[in-house]
C-alpha atoms as a PDB file:
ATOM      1  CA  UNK A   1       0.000   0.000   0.000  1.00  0.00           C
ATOM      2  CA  UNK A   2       1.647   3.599  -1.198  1.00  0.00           C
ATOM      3  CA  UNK A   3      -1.028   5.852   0.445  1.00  0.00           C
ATOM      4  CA  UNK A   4      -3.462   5.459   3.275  1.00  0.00           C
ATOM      5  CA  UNK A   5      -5.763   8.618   4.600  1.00  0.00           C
ATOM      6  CA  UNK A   6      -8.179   8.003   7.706  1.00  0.00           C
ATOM      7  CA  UNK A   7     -10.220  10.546   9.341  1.00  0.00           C
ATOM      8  CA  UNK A   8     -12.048   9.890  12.779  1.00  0.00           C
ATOM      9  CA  UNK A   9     -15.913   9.453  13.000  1.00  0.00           C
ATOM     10  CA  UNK A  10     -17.703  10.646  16.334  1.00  0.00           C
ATOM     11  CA  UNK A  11     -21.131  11.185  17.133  1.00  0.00           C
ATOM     12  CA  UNK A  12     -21.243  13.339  20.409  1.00  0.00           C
ATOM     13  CA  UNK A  13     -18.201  12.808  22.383  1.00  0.00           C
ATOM     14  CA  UNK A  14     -17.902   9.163  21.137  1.00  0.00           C
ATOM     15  CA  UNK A  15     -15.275   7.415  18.801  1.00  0.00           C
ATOM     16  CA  UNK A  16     -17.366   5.789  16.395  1.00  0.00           C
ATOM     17  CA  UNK A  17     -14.926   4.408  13.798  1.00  0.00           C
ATOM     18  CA  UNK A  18     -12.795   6.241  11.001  1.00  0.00           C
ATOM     19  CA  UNK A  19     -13.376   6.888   7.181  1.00  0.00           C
ATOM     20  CA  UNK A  20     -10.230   5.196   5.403  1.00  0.00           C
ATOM     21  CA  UNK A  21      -9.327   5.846   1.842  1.00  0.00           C
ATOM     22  CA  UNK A  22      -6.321   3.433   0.564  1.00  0.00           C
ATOM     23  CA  UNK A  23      -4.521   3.960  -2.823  1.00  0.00           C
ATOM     24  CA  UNK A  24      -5.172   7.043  -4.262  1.00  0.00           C
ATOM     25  CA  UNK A  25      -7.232   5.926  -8.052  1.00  0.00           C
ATOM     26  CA  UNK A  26      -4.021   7.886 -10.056  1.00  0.00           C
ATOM     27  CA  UNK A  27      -1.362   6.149  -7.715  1.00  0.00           C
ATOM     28  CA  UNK A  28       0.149   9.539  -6.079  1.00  0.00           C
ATOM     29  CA  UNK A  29      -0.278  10.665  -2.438  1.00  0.00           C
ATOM     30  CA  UNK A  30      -2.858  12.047  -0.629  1.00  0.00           C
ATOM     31  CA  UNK A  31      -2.759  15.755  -0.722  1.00  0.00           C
ATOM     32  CA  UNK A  32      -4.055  18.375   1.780  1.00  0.00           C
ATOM     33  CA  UNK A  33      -6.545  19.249  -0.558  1.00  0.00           C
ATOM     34  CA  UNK A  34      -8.116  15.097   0.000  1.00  0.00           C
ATOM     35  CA  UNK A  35      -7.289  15.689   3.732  1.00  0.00           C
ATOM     36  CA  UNK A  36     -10.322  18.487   4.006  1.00  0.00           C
ATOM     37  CA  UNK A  37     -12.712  16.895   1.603  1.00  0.00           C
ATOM     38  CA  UNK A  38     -12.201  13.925   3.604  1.00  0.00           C
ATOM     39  CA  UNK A  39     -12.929  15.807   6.896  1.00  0.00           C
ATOM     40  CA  UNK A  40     -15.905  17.337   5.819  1.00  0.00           C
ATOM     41  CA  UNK A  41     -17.074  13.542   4.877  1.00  0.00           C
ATOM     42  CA  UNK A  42     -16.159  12.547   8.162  1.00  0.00           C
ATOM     43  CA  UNK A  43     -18.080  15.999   9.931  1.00  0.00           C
ATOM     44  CA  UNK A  44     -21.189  14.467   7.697  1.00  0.00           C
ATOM     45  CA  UNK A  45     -20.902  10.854   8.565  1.00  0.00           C
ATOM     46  CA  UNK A  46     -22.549  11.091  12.262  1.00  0.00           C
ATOM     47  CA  UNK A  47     -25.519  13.088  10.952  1.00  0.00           C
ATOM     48  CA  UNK A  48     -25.953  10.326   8.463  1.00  0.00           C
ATOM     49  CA  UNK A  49     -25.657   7.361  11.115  1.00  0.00           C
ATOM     50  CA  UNK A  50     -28.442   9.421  13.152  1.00  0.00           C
ATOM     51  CA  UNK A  51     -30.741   9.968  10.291  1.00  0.00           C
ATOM     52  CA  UNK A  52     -30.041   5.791   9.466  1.00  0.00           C
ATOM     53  CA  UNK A  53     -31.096   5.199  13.042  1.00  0.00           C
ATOM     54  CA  UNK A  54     -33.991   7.638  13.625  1.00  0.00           C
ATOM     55  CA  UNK A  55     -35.497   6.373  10.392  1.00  0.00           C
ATOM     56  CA  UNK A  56     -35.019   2.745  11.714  1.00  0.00           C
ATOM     57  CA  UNK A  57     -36.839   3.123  14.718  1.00  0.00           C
ATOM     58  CA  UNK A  58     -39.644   5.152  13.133  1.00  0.00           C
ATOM     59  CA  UNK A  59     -40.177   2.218  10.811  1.00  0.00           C
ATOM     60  CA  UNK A  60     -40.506  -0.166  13.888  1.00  0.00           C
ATOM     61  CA  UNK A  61     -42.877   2.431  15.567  1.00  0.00           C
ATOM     62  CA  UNK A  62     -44.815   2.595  12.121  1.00  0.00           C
ATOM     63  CA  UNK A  63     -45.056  -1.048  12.334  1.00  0.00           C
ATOM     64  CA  UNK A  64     -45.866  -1.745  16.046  1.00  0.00           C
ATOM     65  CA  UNK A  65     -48.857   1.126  15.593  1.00  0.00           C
ATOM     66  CA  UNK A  66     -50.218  -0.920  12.499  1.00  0.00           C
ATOM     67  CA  UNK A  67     -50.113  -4.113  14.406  1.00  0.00           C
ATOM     68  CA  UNK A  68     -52.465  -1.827  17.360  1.00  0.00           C
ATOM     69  CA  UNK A  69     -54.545  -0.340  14.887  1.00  0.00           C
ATOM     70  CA  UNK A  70     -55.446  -4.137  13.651  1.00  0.00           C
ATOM     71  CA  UNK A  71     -55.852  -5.559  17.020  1.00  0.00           C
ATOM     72  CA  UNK A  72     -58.478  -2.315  17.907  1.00  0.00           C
ATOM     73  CA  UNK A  73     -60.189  -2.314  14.448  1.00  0.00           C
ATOM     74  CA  UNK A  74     -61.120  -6.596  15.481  1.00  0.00           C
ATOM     75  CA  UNK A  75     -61.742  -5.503  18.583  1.00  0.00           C
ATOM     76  CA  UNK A  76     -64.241  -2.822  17.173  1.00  0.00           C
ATOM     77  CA  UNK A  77     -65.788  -5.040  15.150  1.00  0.00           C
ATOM     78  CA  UNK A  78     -66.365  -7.318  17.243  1.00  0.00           C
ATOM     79  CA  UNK A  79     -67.889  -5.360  19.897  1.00  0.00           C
ATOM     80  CA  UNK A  80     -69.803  -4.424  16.644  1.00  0.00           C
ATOM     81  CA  UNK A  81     -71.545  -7.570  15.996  1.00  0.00           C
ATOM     82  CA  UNK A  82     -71.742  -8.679  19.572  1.00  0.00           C
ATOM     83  CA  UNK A  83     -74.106  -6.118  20.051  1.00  0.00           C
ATOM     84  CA  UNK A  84     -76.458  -6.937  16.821  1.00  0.00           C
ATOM     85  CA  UNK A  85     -76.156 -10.922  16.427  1.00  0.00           C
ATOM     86  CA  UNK A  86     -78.469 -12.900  17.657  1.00  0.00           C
ATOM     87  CA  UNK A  87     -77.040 -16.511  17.394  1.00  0.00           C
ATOM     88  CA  UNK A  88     -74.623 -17.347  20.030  1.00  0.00           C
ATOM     89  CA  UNK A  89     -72.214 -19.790  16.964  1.00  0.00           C
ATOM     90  CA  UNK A  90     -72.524 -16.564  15.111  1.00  0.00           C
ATOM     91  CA  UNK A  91     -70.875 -14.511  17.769  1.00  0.00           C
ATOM     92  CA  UNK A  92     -68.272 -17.110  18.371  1.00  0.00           C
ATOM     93  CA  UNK A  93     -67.449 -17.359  14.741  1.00  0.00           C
ATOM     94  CA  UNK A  94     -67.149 -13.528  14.377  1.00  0.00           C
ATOM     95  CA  UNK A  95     -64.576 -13.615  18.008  1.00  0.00           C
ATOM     96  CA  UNK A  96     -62.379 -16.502  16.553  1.00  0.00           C
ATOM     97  CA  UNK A  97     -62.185 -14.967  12.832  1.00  0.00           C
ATOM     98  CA  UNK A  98     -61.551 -11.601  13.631  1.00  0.00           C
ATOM     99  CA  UNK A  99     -59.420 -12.466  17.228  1.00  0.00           C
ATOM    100  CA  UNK A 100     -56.389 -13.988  14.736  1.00  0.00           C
ATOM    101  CA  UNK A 101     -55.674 -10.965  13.314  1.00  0.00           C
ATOM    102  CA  UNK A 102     -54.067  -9.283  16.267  1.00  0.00           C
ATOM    103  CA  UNK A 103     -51.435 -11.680  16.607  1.00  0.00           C
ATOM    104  CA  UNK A 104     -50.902 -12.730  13.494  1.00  0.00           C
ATOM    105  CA  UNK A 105     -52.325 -16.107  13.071  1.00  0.00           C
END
């Protein structure tokens, strides 16, 4: 290896890893000019790691809140036609159907 340049990554006031470029694509040395572009990379990299993980747990929130809204829309229905059935295999029928979507089954 002729060339190696590595900047530090740190979200807050924690190391987080480093940004490495090895063998510069023309075969010459890193210049200062790399050095800064590489820096502001690095000054960008946290923000990017923090958008990666507020976006991950927004997708599990998304999810777990679909999985509710299922689970009270059964439960609304079924409190639905509990109160207008007449038949008691009916009602039971309605419970079990409409009970598996909550968890899935």
């Amino acid at each position: 290896m002729r060339s190696l340049l590595g900047v530090p990554i740190v979200i807050g006031n924690d190391g987080w890893g480093t940004l490495c470029l090895a063998e510069k694509g023309d075969g010459g040395e890193f210049t200062a000019a790399d050095g800064q572009k590489m820096i502001a990379l690095a000054q960008w990299a946290p923000i990017a790691i923090e958008n990666a993980r507020a976006y991950d747990t927004s997708e599990r929130r998304r999810d777990q809140l679909g999985h509710a809204v299922r689970g009270l829309e059964a439960a609304r229905e079924i409190a639905d036609a509990t109160g207008s059935a007449t038949g008691l295999d009916e009602v039971l029928e309605l419970i079990v159907t409409r009970a598996r979507t909550p968890v899935g089954a």
